[in-house]
N, C-alpha and C. Protein backbone atom coordinates (compact mmCIF):
# COMPACT_ATOMS: atom_id res chain seq x y z
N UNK A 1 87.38 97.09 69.67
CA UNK A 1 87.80 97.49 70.99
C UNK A 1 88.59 98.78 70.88
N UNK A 2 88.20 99.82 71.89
CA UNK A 2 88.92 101.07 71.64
C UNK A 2 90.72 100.95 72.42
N UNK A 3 91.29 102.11 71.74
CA UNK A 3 92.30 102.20 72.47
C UNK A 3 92.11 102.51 74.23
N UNK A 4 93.35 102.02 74.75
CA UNK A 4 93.12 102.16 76.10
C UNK A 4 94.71 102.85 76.57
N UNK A 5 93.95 104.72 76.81
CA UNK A 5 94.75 105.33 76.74
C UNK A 5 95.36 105.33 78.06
N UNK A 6 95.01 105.16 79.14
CA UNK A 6 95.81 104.98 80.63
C UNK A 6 96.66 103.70 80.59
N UNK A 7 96.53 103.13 79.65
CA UNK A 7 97.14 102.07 80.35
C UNK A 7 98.54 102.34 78.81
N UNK A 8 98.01 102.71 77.91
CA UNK A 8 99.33 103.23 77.43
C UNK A 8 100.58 103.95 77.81
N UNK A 9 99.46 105.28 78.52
CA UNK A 9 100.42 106.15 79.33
C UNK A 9 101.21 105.66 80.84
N UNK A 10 100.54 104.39 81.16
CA UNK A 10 101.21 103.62 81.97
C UNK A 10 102.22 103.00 81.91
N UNK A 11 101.93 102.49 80.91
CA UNK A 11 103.37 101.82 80.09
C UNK A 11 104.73 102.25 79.97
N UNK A 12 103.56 103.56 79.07
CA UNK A 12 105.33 104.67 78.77
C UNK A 12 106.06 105.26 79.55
N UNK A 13 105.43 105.47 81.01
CA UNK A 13 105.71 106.00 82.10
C UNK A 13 106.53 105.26 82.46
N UNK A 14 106.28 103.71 83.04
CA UNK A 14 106.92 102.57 83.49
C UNK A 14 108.14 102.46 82.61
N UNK A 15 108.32 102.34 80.96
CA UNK A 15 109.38 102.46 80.60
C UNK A 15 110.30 103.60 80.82
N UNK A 16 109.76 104.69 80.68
CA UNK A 16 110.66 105.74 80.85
C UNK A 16 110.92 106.39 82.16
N UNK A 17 110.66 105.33 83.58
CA UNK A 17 111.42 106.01 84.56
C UNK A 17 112.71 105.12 84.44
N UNK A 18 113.39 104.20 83.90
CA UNK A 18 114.32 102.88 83.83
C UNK A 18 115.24 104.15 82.68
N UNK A 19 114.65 104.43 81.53
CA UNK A 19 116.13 105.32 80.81
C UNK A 19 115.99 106.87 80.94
N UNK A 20 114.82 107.28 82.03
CA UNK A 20 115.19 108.89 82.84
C UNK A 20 116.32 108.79 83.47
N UNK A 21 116.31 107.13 84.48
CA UNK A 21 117.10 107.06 85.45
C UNK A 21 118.57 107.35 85.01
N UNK A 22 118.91 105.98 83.85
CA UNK A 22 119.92 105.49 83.39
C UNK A 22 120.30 106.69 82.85
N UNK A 23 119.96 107.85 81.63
CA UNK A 23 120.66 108.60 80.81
C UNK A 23 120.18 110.03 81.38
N UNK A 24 118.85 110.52 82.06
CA UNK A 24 118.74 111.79 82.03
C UNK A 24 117.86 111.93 80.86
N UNK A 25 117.64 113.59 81.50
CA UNK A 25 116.11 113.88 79.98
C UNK A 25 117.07 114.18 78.70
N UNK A 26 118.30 114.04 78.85
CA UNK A 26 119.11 115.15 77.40
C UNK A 26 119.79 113.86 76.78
N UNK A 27 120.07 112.24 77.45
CA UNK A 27 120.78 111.28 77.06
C UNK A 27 119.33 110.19 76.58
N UNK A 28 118.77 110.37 77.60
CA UNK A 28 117.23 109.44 77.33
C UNK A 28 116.81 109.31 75.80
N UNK A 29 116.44 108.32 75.15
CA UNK A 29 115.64 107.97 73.67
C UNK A 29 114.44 107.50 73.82
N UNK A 30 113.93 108.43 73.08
CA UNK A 30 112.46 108.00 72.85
C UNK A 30 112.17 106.63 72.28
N UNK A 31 112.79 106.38 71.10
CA UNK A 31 112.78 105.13 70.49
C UNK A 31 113.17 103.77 71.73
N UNK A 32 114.31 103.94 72.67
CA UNK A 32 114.29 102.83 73.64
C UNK A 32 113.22 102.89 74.60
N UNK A 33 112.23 104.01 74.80
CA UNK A 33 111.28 104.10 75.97
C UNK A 33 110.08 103.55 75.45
N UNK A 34 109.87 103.64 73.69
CA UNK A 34 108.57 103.28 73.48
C UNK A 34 108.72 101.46 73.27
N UNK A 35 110.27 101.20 72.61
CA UNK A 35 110.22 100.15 72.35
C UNK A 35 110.30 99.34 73.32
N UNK A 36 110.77 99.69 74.64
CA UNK A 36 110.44 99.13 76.05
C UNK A 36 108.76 99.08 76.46
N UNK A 37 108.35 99.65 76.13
CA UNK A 37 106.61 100.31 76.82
C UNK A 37 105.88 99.52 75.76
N UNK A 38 107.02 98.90 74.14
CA UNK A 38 106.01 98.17 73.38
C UNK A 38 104.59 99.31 73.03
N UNK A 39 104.91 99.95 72.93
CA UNK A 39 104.30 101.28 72.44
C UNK A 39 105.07 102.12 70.63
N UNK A 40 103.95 101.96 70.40
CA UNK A 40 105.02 103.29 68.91
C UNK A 40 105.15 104.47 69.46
N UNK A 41 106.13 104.98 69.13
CA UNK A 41 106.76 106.29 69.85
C UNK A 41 106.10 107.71 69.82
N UNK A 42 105.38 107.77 68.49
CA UNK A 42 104.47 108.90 68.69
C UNK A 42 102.99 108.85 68.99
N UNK A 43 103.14 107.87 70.00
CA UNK A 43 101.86 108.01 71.09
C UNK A 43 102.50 109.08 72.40
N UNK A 44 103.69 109.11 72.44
CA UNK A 44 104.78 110.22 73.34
C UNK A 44 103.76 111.34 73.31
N UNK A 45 103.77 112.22 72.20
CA UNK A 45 103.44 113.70 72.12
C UNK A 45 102.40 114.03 72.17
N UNK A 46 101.44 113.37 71.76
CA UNK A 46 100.27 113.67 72.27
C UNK A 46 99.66 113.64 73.62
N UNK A 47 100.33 112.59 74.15
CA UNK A 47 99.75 112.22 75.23
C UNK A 47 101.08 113.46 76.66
N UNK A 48 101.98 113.75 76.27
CA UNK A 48 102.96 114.08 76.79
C UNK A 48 104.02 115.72 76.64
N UNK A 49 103.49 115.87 75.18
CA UNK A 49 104.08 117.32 74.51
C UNK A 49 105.36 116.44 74.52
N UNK A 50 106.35 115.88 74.76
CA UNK A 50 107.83 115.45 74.52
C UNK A 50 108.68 115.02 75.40
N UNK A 51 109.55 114.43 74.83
CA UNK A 51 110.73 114.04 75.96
C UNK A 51 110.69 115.11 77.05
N UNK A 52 110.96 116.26 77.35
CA UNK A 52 111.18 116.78 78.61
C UNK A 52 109.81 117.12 79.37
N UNK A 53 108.93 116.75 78.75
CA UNK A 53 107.25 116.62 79.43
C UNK A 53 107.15 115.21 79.99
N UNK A 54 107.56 114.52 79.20
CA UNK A 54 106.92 113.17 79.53
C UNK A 54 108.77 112.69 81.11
N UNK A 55 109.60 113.40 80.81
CA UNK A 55 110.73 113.42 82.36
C UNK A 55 109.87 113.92 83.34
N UNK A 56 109.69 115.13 83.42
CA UNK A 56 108.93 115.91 84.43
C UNK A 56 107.33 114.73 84.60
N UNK A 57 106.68 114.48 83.74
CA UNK A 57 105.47 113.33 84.77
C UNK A 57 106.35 112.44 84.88
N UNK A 58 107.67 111.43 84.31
CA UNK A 58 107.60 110.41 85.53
C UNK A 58 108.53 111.22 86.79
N UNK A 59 108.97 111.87 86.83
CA UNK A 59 109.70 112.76 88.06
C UNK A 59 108.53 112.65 89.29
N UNK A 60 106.87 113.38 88.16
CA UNK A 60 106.21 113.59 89.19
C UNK A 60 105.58 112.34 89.64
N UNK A 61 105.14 111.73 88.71
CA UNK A 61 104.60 110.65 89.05
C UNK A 61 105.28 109.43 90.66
N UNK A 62 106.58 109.57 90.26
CA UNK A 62 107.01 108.74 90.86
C UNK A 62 107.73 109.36 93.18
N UNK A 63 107.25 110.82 92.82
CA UNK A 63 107.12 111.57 93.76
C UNK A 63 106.34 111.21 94.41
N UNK A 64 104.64 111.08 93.44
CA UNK A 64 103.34 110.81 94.11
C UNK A 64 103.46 109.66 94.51
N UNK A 65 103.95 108.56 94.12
CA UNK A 65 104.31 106.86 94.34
C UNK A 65 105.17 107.31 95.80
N UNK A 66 106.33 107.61 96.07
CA UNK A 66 106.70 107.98 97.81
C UNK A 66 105.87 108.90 98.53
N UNK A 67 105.25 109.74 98.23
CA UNK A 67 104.04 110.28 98.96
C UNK A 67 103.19 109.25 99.64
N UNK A 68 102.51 108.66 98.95
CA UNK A 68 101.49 107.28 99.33
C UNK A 68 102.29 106.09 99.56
N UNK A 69 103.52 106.08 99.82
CA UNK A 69 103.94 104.84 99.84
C UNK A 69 104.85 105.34 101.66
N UNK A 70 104.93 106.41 101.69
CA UNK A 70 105.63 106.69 103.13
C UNK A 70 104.78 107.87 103.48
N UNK A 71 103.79 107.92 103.88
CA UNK A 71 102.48 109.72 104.56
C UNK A 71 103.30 109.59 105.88
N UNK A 72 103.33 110.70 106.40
CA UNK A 72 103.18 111.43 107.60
C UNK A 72 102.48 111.06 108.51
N UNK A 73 101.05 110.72 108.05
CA UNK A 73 100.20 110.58 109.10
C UNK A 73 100.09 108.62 109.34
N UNK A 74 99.73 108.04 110.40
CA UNK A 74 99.18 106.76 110.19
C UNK A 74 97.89 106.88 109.99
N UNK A 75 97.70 105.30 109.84
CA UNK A 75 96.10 104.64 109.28
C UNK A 75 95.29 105.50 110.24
N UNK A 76 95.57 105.82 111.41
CA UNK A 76 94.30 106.30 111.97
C UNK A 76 94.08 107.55 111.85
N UNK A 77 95.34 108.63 111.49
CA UNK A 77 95.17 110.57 111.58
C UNK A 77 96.54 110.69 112.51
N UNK A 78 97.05 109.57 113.17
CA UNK A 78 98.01 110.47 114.05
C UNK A 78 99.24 110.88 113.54
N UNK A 79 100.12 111.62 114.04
CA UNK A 79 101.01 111.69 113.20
C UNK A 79 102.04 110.51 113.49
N UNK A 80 102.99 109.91 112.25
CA UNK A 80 103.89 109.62 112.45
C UNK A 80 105.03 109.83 113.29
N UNK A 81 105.77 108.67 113.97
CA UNK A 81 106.84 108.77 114.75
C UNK A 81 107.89 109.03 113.25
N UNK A 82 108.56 110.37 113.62
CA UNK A 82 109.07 110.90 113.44
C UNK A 82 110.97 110.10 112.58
N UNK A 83 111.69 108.99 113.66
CA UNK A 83 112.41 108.56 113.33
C UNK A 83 111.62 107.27 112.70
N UNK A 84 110.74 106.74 112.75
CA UNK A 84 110.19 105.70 112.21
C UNK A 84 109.72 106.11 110.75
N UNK A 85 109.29 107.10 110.53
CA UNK A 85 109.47 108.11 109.24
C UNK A 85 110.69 107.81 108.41
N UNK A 86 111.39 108.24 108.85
CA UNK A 86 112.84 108.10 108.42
C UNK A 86 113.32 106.96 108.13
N UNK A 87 113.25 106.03 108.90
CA UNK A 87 113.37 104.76 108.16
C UNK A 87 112.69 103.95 107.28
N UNK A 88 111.02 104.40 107.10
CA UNK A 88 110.08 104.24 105.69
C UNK A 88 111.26 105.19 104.80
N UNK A 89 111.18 106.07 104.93
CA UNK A 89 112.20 106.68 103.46
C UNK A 89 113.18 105.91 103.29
N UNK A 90 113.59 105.88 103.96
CA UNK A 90 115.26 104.90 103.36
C UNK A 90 114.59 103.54 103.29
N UNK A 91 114.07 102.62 103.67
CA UNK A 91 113.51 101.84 103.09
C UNK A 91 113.13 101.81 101.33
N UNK A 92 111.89 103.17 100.97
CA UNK A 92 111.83 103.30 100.12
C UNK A 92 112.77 103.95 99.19
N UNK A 93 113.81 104.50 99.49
CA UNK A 93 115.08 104.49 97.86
C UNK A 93 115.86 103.23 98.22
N UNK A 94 116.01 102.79 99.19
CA UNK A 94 116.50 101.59 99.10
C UNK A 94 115.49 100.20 97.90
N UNK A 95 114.81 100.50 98.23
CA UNK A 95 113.66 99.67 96.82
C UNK A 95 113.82 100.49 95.87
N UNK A 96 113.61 101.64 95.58
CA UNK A 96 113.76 102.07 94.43
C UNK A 96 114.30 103.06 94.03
N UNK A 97 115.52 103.08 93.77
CA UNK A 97 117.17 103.72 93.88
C UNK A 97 116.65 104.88 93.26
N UNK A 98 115.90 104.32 91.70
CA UNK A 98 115.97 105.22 90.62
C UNK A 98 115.52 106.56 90.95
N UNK A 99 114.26 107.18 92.03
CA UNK A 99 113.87 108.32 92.26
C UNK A 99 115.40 109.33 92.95
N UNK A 100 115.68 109.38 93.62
CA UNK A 100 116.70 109.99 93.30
C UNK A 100 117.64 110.48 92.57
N UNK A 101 117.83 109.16 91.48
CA UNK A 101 118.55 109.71 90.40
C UNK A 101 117.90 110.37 89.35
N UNK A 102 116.51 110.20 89.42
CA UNK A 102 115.59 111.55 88.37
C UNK A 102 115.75 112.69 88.85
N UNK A 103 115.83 112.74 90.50
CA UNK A 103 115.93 114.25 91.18
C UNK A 103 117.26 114.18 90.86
N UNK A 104 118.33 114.02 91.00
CA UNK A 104 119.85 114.48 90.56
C UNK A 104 119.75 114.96 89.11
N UNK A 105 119.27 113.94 88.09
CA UNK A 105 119.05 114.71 86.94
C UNK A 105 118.11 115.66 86.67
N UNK A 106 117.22 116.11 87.48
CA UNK A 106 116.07 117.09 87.06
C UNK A 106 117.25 118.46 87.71
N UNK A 107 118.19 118.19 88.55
CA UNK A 107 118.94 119.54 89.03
C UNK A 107 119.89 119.73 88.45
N UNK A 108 120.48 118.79 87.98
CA UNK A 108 121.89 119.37 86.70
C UNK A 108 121.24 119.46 85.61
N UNK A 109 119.95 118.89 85.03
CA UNK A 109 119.99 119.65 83.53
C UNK A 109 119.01 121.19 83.92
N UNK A 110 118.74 121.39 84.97
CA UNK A 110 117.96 122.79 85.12
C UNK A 110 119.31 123.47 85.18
N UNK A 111 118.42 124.82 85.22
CA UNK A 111 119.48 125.64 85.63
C UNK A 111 119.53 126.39 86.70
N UNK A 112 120.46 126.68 87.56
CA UNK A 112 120.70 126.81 89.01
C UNK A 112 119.53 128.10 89.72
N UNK A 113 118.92 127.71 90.29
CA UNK A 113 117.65 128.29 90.67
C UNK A 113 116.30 128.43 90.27
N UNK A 114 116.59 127.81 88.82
CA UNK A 114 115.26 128.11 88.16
C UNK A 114 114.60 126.92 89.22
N UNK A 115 113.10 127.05 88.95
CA UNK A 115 111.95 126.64 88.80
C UNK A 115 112.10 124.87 88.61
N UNK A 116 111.32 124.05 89.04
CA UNK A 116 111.33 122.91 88.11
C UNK A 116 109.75 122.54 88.04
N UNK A 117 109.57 121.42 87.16
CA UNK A 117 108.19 121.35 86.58
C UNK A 117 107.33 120.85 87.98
N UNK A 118 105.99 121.38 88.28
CA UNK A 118 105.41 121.23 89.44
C UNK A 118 105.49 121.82 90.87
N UNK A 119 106.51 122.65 90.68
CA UNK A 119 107.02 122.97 91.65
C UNK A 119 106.45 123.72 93.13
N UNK A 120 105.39 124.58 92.49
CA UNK A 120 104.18 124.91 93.11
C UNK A 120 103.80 123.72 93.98
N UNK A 121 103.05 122.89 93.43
CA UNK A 121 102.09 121.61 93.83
C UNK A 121 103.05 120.81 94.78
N UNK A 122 104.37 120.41 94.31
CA UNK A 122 105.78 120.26 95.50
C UNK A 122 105.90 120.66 96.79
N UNK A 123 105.97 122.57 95.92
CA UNK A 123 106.25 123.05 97.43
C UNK A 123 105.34 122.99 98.68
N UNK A 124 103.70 122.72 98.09
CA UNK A 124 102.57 122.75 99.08
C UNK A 124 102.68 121.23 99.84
N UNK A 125 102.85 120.52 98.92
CA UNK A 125 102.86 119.23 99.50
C UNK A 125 104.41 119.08 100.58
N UNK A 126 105.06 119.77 100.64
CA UNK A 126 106.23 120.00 101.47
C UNK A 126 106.06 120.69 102.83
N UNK A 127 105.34 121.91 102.52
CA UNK A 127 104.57 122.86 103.24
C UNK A 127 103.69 122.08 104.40
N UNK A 128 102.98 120.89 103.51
CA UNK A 128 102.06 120.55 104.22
C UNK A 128 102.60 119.17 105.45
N UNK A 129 103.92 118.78 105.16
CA UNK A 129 104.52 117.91 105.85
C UNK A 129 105.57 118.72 107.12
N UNK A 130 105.64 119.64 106.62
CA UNK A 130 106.69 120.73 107.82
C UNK A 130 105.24 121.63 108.71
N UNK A 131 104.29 121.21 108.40
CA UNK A 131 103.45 121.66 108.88
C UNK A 131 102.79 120.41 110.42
N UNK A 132 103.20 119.46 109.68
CA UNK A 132 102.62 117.95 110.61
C UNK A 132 103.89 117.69 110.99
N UNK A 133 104.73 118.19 111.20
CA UNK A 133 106.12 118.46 112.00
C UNK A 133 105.80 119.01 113.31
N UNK A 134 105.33 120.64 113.29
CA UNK A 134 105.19 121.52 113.86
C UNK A 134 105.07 121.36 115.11
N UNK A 135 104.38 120.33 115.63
CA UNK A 135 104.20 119.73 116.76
C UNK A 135 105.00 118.09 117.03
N UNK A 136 106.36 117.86 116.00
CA UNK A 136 106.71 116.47 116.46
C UNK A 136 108.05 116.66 117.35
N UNK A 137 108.24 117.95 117.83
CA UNK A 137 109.46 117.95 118.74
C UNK A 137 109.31 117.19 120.14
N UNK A 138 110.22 117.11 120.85
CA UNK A 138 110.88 116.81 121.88
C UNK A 138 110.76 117.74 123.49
N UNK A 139 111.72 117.79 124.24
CA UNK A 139 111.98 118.54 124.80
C UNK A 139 112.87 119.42 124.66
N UNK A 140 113.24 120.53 125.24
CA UNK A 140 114.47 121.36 124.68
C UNK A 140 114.44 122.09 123.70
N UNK A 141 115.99 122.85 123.02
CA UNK A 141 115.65 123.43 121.59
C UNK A 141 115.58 122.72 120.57
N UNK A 142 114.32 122.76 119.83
CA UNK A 142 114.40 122.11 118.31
C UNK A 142 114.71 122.46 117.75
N UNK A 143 115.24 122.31 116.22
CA UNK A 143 115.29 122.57 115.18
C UNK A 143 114.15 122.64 114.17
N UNK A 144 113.90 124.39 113.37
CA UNK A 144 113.18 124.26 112.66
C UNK A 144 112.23 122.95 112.31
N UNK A 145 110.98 123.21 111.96
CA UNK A 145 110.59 121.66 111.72
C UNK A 145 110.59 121.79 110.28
N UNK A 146 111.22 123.07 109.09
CA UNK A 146 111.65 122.76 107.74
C UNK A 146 113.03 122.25 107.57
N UNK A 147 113.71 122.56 108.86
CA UNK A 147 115.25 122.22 108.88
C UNK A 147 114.80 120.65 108.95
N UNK A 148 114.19 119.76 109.92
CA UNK A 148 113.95 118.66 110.51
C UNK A 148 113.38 117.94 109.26
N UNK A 149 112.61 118.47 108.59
CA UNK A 149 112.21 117.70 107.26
C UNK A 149 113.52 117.52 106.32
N UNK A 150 113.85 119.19 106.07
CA UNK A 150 115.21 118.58 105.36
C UNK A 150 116.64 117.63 105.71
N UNK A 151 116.73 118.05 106.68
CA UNK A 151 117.56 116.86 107.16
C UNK A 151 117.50 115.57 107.29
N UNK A 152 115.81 114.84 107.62
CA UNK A 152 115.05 113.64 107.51
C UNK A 152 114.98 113.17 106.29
N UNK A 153 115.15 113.94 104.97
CA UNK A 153 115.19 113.69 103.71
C UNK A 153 116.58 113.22 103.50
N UNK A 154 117.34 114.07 103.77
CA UNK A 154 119.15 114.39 103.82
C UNK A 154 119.54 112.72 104.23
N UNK A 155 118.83 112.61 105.72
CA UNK A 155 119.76 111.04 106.06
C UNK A 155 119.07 109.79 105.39
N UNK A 156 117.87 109.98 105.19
CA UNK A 156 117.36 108.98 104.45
C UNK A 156 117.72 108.74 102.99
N UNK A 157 118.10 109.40 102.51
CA UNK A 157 118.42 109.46 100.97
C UNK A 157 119.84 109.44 100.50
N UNK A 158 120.68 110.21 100.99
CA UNK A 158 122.18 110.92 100.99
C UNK A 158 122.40 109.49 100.36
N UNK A 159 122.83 108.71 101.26
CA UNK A 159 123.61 107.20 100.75
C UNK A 159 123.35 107.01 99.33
N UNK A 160 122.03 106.80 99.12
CA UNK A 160 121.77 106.06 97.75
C UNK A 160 122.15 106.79 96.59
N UNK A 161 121.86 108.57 96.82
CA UNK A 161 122.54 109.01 95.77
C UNK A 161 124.04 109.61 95.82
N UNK A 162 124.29 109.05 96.84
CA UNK A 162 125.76 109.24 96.43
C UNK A 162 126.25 107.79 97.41
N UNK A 163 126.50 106.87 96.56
CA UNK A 163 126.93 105.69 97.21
C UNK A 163 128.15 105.73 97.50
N UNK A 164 129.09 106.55 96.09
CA UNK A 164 130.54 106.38 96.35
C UNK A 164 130.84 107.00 97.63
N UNK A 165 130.56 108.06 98.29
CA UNK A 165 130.51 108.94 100.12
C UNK A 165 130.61 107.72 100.66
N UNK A 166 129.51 106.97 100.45
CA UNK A 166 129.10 105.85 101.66
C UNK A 166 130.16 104.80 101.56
N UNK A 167 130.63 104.64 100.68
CA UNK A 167 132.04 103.63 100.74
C UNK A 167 132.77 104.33 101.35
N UNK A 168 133.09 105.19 101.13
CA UNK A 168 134.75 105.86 101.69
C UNK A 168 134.50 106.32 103.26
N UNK A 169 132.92 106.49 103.22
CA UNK A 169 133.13 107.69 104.85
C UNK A 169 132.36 106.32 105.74
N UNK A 170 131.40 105.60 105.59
CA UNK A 170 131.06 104.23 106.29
C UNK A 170 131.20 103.38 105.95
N UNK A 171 132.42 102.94 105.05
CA UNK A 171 133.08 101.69 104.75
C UNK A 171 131.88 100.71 103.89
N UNK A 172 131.03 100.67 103.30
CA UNK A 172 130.24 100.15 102.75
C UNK A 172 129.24 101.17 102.03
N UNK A 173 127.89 100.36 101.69
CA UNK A 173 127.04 100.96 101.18
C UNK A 173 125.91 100.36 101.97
N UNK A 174 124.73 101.17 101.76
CA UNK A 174 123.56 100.93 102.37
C UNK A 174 122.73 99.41 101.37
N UNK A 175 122.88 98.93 100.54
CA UNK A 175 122.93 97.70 100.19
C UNK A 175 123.69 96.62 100.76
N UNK A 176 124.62 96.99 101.21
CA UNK A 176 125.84 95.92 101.69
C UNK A 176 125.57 95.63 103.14
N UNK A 177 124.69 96.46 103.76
CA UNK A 177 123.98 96.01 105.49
C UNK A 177 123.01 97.26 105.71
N UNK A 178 121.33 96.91 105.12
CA UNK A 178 121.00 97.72 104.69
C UNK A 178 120.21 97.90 106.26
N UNK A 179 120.21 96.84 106.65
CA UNK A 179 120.03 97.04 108.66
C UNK A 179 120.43 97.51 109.47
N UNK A 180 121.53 97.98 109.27
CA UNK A 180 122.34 98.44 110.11
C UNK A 180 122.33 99.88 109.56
N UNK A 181 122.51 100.46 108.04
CA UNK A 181 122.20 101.70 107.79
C UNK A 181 120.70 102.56 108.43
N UNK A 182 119.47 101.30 108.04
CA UNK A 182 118.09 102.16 108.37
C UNK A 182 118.56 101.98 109.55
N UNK A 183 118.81 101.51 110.73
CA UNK A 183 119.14 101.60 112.13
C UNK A 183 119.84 103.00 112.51
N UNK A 184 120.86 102.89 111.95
CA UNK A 184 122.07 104.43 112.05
C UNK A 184 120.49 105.94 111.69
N UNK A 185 120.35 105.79 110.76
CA UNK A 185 119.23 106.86 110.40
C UNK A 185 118.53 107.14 111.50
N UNK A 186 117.36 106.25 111.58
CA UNK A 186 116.68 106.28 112.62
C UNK A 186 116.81 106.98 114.33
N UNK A 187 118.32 106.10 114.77
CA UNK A 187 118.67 106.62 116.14
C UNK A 187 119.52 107.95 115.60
N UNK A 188 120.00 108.56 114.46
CA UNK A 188 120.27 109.93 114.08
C UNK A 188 118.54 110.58 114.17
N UNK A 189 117.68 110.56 113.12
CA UNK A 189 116.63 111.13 113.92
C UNK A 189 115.99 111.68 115.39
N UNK A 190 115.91 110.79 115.67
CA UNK A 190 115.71 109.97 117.39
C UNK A 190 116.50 111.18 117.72
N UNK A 191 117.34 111.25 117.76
CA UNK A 191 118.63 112.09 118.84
C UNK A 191 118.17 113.74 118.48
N UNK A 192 117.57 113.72 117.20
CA UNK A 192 117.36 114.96 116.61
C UNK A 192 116.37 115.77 117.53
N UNK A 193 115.37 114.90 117.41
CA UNK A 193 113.98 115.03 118.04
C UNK A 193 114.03 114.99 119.57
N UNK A 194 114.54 115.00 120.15
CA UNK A 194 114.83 114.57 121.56
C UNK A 194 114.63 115.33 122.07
């Protein structure tokens, strides 16, 4: 039976978004990612070029996982309601904390302006969501619909990566009444769009 290289690189992926999260690409061990993935460790480089190759795919990887797990558009082509958007995102770091904390670490170990890996393919896929904006205003003056994305990112996310804010400035955390947070988001959207 041959090797079965996707499902290796699946593995290693799966282990190493758990110590991207925990340590970062400069604290992260190869030896705990393979021995998690139950993989020998120099199946890494080939398949990956190295620790800061194999950060950047699960970074990306796990980008593409909230892409398809929260689209813009619904099942049929239309676009998404806009604050209902917003609460799929916070939904999703609320399930899975860790993507944020790869993006916090992919921006302190870069360096301030550079580039990060994919970034191109990012920015289009960003492009292409401020684009299915373009038409989700309201009445009145809107706001940019790149401002409206970033800010839709901003309230959906803010909490989780920075929980300690959310204690001190809303007395809890978005775990501790996570109903009442996606609620707050949402009618913040809502009001945006109006």
């Amino acid at each position: 039976m041959g090797w079965d290289t996707a499902k290796t690189k699946r593995l290693l992926l799966d282990a190493a978004v758990d110590e991207f999260a925990a340590h970062g690409p400069e604290g992260a061990r190869i030896d705990r990612i393979a021995a998690a993935a139950g993989v020998n460790k120099e199946r890494i480089y080939p398949y990956f070029g190295g620790k800061r190759q194999l950060f950047d795919a699960v970074v990306q990887r796990e980008l593409e996982q909230l892409a398809a797990a929260v689209p813009m558009a619904e099942d049929d082509g239309h676009p998404v309601d806009l604050p209902e958007y917003a609460g799929r995102v916070f939904d999703y770091h609320l399930a899975h904390p860790h993507l944020l904390r790869l993006l916090q670490w992919e921006a302190l170990c870069g360096e301030p302006g550079a580039e990060v890996a994919g970034q191109e393919r990012r920015a289009a896929y960003y492009a292409q969501k401020v684009a299915a904006l373009g038409g989700a205003g309201g009445s009145g003056a809107q706001p940019r619909p790149e401002d409206l994305l970033y800010a839709v990112v901003a309230l959906a996310g803010w909490q989780f990566a920075a929980p300690q804010l959310a204690r001190m400035i809303l007395g809890g955390t978005a775990q501790e009444d996570p109903a009442a947070r996606r609620a707050a988001v949402v009618d913040l959207v809502r009001r945006l769009v109006r």
